[in-house]
N, C-alpha and C. Protein backbone atom coordinates (compact mmCIF):
# COMPACT_ATOMS: atom_id res chain seq x y z
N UNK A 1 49.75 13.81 37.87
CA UNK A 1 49.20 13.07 36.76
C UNK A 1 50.34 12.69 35.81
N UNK A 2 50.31 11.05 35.63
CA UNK A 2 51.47 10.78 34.93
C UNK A 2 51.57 11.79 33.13
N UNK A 3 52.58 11.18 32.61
CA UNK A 3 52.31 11.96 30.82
C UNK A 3 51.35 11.10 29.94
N UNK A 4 51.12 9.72 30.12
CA UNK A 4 50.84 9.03 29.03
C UNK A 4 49.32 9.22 29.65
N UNK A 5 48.59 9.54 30.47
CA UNK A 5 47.40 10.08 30.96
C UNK A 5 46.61 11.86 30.69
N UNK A 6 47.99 12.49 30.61
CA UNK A 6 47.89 13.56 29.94
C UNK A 6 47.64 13.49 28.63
N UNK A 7 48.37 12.55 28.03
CA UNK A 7 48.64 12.46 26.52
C UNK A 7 47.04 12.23 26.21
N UNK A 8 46.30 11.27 26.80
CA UNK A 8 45.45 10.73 26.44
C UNK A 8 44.10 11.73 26.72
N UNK A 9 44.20 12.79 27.58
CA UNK A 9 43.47 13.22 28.32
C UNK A 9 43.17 14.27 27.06
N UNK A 10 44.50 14.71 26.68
CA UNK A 10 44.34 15.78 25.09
C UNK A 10 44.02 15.38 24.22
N UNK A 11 44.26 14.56 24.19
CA UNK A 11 42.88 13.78 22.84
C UNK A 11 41.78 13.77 23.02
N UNK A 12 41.31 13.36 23.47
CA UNK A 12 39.74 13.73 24.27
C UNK A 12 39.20 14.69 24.03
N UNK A 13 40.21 15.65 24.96
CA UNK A 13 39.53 17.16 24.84
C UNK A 13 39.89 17.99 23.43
N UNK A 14 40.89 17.35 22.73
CA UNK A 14 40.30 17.60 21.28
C UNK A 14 39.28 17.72 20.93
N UNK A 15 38.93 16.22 20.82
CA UNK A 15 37.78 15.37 20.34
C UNK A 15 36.40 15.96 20.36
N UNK A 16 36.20 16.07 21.73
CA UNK A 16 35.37 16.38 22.18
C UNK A 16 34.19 17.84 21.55
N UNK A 17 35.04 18.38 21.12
CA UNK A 17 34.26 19.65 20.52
C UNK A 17 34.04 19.41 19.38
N UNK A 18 34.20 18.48 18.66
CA UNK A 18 33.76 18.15 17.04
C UNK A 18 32.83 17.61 17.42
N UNK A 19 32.47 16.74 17.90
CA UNK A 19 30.90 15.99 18.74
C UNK A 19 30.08 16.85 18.66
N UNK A 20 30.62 17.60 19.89
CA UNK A 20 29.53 18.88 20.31
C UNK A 20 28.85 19.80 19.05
N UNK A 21 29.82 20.24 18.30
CA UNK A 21 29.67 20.93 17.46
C UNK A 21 29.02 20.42 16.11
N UNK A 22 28.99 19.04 15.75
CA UNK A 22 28.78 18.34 14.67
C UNK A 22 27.23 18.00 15.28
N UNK A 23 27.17 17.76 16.54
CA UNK A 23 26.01 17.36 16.90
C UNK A 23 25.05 18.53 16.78
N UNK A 24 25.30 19.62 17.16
CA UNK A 24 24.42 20.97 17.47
C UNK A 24 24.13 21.35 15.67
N UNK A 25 25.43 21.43 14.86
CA UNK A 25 25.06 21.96 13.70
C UNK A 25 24.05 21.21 12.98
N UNK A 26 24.06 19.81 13.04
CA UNK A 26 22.96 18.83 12.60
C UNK A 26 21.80 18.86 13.01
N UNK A 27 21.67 19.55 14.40
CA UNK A 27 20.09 19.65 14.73
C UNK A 27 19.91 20.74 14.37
N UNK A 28 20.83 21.79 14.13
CA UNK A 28 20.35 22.91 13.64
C UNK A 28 20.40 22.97 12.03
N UNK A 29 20.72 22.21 11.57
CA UNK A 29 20.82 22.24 10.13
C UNK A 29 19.46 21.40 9.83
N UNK A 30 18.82 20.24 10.13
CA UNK A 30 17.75 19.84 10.11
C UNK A 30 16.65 20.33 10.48
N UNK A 31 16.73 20.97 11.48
CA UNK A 31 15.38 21.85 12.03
C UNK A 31 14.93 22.46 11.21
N UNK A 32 15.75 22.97 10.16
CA UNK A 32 15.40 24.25 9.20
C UNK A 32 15.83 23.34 7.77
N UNK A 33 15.62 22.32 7.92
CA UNK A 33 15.16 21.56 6.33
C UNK A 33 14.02 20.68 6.57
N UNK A 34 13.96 20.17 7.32
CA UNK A 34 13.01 19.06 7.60
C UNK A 34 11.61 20.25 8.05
N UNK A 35 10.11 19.72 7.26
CA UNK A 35 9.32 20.04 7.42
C UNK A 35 8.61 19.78 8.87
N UNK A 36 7.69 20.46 9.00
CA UNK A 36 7.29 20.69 10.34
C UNK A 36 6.23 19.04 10.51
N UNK A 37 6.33 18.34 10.93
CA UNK A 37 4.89 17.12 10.52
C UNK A 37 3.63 17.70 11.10
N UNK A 38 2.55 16.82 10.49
CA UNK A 38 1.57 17.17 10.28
C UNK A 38 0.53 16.15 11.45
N UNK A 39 -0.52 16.44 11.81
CA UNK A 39 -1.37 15.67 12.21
C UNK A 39 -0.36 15.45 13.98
N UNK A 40 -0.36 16.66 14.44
CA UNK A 40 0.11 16.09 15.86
C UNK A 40 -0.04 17.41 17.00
N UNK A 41 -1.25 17.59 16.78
CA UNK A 41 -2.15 18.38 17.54
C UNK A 41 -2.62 18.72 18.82
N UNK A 42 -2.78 17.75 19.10
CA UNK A 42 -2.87 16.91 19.99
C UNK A 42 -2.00 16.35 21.40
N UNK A 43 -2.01 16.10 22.69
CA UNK A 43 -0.74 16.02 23.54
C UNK A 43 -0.53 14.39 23.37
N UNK A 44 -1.61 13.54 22.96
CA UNK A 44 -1.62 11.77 22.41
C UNK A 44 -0.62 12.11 21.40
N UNK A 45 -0.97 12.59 20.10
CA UNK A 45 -0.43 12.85 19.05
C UNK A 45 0.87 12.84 19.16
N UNK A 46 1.32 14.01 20.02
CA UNK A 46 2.77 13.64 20.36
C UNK A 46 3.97 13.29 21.28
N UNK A 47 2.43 12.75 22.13
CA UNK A 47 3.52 11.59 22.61
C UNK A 47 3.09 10.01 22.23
N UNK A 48 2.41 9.93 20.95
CA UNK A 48 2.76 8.56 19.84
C UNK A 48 3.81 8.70 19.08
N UNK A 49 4.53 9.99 18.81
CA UNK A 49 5.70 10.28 18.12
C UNK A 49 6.56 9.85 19.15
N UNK A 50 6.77 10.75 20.22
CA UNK A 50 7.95 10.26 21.24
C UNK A 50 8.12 9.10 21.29
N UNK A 51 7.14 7.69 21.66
CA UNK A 51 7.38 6.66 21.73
C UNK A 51 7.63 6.04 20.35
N UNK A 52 7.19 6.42 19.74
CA UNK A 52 7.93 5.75 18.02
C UNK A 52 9.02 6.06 17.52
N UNK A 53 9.86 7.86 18.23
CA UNK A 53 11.08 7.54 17.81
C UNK A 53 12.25 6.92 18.89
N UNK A 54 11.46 6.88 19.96
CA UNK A 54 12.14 5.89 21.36
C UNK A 54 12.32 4.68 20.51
N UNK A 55 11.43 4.07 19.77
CA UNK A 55 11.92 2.58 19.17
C UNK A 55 12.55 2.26 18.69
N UNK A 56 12.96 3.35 17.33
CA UNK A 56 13.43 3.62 15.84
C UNK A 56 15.03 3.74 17.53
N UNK A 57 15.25 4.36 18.12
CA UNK A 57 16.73 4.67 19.33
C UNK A 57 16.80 3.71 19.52
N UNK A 58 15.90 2.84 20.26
CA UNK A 58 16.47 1.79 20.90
C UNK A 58 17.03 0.60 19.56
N UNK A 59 16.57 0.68 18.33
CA UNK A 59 17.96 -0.60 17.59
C UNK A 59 18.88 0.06 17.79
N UNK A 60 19.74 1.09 18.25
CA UNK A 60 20.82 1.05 18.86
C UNK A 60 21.37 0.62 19.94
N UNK A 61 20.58 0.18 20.65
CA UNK A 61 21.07 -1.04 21.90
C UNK A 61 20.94 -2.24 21.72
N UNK A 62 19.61 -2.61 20.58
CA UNK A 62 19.35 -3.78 20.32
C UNK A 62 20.58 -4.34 18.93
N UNK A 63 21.15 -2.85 18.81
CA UNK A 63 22.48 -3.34 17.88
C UNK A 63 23.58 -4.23 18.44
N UNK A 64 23.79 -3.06 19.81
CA UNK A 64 24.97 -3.54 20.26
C UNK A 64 24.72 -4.95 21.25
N UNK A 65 23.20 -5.53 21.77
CA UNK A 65 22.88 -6.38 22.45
C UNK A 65 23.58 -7.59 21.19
N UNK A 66 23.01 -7.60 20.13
CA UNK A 66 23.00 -8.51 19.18
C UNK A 66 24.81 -9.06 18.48
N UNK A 67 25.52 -7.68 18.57
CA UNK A 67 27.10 -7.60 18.37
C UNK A 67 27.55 -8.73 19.96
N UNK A 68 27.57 -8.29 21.19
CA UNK A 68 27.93 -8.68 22.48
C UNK A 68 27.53 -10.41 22.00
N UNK A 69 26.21 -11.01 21.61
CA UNK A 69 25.72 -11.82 21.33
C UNK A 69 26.53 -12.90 20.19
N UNK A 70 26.52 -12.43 18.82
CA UNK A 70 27.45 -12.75 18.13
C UNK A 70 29.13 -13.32 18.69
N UNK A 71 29.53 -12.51 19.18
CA UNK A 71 31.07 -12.27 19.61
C UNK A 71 31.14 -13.34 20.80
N UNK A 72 30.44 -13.43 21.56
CA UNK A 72 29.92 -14.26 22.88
C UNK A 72 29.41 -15.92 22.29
N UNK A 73 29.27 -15.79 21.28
CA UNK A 73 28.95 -17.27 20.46
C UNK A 73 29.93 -17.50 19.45
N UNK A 74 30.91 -16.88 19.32
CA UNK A 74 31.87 -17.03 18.61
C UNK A 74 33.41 -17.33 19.43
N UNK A 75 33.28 -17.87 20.74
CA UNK A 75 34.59 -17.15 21.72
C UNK A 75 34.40 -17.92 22.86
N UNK A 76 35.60 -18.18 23.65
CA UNK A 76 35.44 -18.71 24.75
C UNK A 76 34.35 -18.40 25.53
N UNK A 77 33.40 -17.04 25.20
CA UNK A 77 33.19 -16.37 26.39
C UNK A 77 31.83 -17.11 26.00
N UNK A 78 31.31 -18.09 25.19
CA UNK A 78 30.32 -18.56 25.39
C UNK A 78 29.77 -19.15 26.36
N UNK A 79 30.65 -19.54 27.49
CA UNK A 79 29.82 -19.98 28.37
C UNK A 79 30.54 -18.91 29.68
N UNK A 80 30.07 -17.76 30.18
CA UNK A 80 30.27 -16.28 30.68
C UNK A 80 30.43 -16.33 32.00
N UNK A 81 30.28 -17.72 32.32
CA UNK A 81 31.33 -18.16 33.61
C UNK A 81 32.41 -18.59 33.76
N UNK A 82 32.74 -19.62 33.08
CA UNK A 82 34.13 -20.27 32.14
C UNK A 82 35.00 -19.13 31.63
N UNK A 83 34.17 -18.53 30.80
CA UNK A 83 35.08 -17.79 29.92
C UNK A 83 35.29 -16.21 30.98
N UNK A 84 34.88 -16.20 31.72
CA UNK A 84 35.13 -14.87 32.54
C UNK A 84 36.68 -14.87 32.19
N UNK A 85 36.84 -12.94 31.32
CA UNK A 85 38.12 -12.40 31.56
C UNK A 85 38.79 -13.10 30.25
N UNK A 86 38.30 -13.95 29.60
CA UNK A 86 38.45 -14.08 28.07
C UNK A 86 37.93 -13.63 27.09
N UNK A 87 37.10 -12.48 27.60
CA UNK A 87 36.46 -11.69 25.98
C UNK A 87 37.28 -11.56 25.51
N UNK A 88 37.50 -11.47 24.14
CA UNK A 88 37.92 -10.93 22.82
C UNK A 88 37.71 -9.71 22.98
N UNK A 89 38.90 -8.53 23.02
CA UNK A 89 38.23 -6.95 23.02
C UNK A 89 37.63 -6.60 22.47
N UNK A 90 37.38 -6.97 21.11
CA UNK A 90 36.40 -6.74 20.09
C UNK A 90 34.81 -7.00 21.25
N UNK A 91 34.91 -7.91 21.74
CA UNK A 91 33.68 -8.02 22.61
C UNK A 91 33.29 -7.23 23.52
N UNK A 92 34.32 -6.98 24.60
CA UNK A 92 34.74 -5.91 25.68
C UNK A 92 34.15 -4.54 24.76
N UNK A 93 34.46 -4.30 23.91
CA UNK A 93 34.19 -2.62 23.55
C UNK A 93 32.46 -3.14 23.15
N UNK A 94 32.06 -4.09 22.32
CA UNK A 94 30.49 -4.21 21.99
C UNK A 94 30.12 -3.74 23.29
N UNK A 95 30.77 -4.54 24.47
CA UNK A 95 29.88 -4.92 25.63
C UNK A 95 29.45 -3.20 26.32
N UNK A 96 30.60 -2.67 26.02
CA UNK A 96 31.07 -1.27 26.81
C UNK A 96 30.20 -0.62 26.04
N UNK A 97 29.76 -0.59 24.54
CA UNK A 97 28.88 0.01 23.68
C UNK A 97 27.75 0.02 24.00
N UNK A 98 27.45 -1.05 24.49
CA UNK A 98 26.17 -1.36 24.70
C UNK A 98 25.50 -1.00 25.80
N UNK A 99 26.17 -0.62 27.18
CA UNK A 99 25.74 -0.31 28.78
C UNK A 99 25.89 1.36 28.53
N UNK A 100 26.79 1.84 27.90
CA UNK A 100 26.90 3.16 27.77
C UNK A 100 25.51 3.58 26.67
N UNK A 101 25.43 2.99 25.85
CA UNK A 101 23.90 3.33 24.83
C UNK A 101 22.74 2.86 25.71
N UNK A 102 22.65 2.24 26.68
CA UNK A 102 21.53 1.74 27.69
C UNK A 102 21.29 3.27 28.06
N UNK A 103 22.57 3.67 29.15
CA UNK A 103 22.75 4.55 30.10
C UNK A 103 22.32 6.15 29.69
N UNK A 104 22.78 6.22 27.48
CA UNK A 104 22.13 7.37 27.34
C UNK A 104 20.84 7.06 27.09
N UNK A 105 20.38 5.68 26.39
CA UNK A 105 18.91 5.64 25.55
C UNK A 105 17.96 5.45 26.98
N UNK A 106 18.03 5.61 27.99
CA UNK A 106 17.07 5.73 28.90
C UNK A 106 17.10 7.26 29.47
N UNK A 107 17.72 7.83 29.16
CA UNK A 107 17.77 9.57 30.01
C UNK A 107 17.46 9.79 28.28
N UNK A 108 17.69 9.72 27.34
CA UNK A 108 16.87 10.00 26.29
C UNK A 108 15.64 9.65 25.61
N UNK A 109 15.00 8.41 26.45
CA UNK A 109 13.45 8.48 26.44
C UNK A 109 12.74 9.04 26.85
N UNK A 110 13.11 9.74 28.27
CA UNK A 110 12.58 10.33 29.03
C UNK A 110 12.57 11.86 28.04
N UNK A 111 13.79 12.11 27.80
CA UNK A 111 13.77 13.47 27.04
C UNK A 111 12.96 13.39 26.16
N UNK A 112 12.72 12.24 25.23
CA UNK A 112 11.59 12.26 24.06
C UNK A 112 9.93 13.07 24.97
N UNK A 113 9.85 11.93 26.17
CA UNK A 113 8.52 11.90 26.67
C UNK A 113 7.87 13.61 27.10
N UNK A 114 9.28 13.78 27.54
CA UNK A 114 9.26 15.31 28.44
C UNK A 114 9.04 16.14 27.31
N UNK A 115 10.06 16.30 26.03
CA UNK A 115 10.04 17.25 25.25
C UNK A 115 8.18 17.02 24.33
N UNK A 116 7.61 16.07 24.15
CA UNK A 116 6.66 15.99 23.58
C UNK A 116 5.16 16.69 24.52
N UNK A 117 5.87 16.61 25.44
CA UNK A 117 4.60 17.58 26.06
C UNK A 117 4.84 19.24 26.41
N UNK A 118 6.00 19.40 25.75
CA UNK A 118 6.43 20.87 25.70
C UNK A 118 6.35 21.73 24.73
N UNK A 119 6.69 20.94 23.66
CA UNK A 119 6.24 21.17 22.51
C UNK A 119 5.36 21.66 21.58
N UNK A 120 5.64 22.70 21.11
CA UNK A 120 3.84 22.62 19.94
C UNK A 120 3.87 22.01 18.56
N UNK A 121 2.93 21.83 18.17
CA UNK A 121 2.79 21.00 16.52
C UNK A 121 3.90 21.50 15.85
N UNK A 122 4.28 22.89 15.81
CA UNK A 122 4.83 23.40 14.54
C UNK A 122 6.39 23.03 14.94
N UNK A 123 6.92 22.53 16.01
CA UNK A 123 8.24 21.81 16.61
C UNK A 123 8.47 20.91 16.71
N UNK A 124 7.20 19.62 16.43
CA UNK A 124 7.61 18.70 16.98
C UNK A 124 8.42 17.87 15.95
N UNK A 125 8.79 18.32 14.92
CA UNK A 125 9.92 17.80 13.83
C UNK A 125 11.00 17.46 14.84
N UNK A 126 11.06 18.08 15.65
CA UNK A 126 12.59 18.28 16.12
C UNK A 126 12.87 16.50 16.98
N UNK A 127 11.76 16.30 17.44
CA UNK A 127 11.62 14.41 18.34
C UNK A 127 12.24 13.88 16.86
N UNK A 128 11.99 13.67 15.72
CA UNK A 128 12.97 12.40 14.73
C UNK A 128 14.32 13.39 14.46
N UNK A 129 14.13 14.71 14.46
CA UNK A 129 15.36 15.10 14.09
C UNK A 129 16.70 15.03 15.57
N UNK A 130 16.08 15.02 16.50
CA UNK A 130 16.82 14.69 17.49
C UNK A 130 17.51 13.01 17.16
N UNK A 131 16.34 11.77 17.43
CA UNK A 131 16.01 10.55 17.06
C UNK A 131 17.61 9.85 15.98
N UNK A 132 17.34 11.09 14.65
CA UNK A 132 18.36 10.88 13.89
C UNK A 132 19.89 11.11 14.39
N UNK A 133 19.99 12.25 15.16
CA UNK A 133 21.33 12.70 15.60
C UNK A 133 21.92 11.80 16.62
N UNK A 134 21.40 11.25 17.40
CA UNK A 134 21.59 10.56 18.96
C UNK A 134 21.58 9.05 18.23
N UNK A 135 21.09 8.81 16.90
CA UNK A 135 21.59 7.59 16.28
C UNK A 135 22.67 7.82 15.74
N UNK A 136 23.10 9.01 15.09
CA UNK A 136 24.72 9.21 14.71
C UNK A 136 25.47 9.49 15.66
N UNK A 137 24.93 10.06 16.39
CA UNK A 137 26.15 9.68 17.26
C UNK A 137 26.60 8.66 18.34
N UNK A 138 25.61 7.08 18.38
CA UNK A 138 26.00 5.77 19.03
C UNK A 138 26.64 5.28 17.67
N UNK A 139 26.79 5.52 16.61
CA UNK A 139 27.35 5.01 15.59
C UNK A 139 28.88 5.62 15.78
N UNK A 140 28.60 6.81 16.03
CA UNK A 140 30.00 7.80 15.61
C UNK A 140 30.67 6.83 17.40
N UNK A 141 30.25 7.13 18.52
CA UNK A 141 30.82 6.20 19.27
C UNK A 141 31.23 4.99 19.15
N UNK A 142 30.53 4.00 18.78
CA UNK A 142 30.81 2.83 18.27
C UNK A 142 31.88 2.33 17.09
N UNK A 143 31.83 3.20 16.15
CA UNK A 143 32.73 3.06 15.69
C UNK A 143 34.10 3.87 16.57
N UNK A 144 34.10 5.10 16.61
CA UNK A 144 35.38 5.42 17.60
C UNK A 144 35.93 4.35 18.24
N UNK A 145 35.04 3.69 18.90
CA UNK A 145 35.58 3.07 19.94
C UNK A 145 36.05 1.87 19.67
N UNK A 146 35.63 1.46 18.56
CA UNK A 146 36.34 0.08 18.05
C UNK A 146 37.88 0.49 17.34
N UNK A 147 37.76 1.29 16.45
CA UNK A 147 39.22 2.33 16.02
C UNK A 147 40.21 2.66 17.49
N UNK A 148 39.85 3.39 18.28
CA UNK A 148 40.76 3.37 19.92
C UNK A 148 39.74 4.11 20.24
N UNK A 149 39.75 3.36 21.73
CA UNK A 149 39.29 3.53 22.89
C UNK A 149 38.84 5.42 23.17
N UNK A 150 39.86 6.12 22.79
CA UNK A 150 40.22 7.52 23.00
C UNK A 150 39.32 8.12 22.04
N UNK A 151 39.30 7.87 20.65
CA UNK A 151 38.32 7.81 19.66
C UNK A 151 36.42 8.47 20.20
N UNK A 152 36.28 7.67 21.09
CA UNK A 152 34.80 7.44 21.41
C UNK A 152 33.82 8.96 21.49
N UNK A 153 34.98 9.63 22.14
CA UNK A 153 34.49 11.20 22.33
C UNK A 153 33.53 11.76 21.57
N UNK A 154 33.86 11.82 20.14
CA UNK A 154 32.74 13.03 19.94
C UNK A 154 31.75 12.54 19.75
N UNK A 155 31.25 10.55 19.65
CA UNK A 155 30.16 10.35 19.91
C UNK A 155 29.69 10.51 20.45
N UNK A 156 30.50 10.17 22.20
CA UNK A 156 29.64 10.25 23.38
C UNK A 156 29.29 12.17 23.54
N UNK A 157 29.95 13.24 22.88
CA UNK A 157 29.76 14.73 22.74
C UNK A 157 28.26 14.50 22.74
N UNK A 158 27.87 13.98 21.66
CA UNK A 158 26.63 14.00 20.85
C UNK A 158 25.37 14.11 21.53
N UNK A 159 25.53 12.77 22.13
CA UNK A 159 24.47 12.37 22.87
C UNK A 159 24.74 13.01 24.85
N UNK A 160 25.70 13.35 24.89
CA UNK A 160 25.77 14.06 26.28
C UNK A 160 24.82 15.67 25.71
N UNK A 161 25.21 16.26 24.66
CA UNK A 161 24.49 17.84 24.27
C UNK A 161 23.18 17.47 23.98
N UNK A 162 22.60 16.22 23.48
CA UNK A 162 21.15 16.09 23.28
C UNK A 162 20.53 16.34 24.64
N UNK A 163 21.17 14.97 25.03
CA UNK A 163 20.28 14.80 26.48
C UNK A 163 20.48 15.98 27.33
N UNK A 164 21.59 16.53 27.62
CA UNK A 164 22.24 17.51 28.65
C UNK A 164 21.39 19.05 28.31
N UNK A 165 21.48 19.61 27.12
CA UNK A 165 20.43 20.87 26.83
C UNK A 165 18.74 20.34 26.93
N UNK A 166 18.63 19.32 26.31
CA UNK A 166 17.28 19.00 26.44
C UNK A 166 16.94 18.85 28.02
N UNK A 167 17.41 18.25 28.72
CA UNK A 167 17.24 18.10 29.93
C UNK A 167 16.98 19.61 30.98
N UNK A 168 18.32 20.46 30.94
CA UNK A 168 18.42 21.59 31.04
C UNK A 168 16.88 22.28 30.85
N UNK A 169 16.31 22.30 29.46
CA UNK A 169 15.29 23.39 28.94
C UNK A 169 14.06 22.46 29.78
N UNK A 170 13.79 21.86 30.06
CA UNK A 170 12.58 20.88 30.38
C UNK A 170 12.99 20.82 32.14
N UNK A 171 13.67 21.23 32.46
CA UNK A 171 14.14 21.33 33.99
C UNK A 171 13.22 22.72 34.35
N UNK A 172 13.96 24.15 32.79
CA UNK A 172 13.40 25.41 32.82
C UNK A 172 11.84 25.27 32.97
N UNK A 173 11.37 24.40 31.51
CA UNK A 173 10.17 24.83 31.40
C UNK A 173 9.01 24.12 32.77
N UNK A 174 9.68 23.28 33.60
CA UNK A 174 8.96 22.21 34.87
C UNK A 174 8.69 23.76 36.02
N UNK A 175 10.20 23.94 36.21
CA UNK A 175 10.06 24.65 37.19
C UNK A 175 9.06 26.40 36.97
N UNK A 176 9.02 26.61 35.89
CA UNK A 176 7.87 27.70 34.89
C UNK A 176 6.49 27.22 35.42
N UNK A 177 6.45 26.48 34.55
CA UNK A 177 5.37 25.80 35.03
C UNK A 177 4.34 25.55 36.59
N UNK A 178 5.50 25.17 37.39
CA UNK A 178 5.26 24.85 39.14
C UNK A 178 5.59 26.26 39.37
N UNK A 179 6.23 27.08 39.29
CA UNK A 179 6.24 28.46 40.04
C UNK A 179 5.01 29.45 39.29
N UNK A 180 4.54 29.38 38.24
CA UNK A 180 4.13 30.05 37.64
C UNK A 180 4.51 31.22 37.04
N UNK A 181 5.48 31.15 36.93
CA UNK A 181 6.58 32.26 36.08
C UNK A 181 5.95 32.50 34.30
């Protein structure tokens, strides 16, 4: 492995644990301020939450759809046959923002859907308090990544520990469930 790949590789793995860690302390710091909501009793109940904070997630793709958009009407690359291989990097990183926030905001709908039927009333705070964090951190990516490329880490931390533990516990509680454990 060359050095300037190393070099880059330690930044990262800097990086990387302020994500993790900024991300975890925020859900844990919210869990235990944010009140428990009310009126979600029900397994409808909350999964009308899941899908409402799936929406409130997705203007983070519909951010970066709209940035790619802008930049793409501002630039050779307006016409995306012609202009192939003339983005403006400024565009290139929207564009890269935007397939990578696809790639988590769909394994994190599913986590909304899954976690809302696992859930009881007195937890289900945790679907917007998640909602909120996995929006700071396509921001905390997005911006990284416009600052350098290398940058991007502890956003993408963020949303890899949402989805990645959530996924994990809902893997636990499936297979509980089907074995009868």
């Amino acid at each position: 492995m060359n050095s300037e790949l190393q070099a880059k590789r330690a930044v990262i793995l800097r990086l990387l644990p302020i994500g993790l860690v900024a991300g975890l302390g925020m859900i844990g710091l919210l869990y235990f301020l944010v009140p428990p909501l009310r009126g979600v009793d029900t397994l409808a109940d909350r999964m009308a939450v899941a899908l409402r904070c799936a929406g409130v997630a997705a203007l983070t793709l519909f951010a970066g759809i709209q940035a790619v958009a802008s930049q793409r009407g501002n630039s050779a690359a307006i016409d995306p046959i012609a202009g192939a291989g003339r983005e403006p990097r400024v565009m290139q990183i929207h564009a890269r923002y935007t397939q990578n926030t696809l790639e988590q905001l769909v394994l994190f709908v599913i986590v909304l859907g899954a976690l809302s039927t696992y859930l009881d009333a007195g937890s289900m705070h945790l679907l917007p308090i998640l909602t909120a964090v996995f929006i700071l951190g396509r921001i905390a990516f997005w911006v990284g990544y416009l600052r350098d490329p290398l940058f991007r880490s502890p956003g993408m931390a963020i949303a890899f520990v949402i989805n990645g533990l959530s996924l994990i516990y809902i893997a636990y509680r499936t297979l509980r469930l089907l074995v009868g454990v």
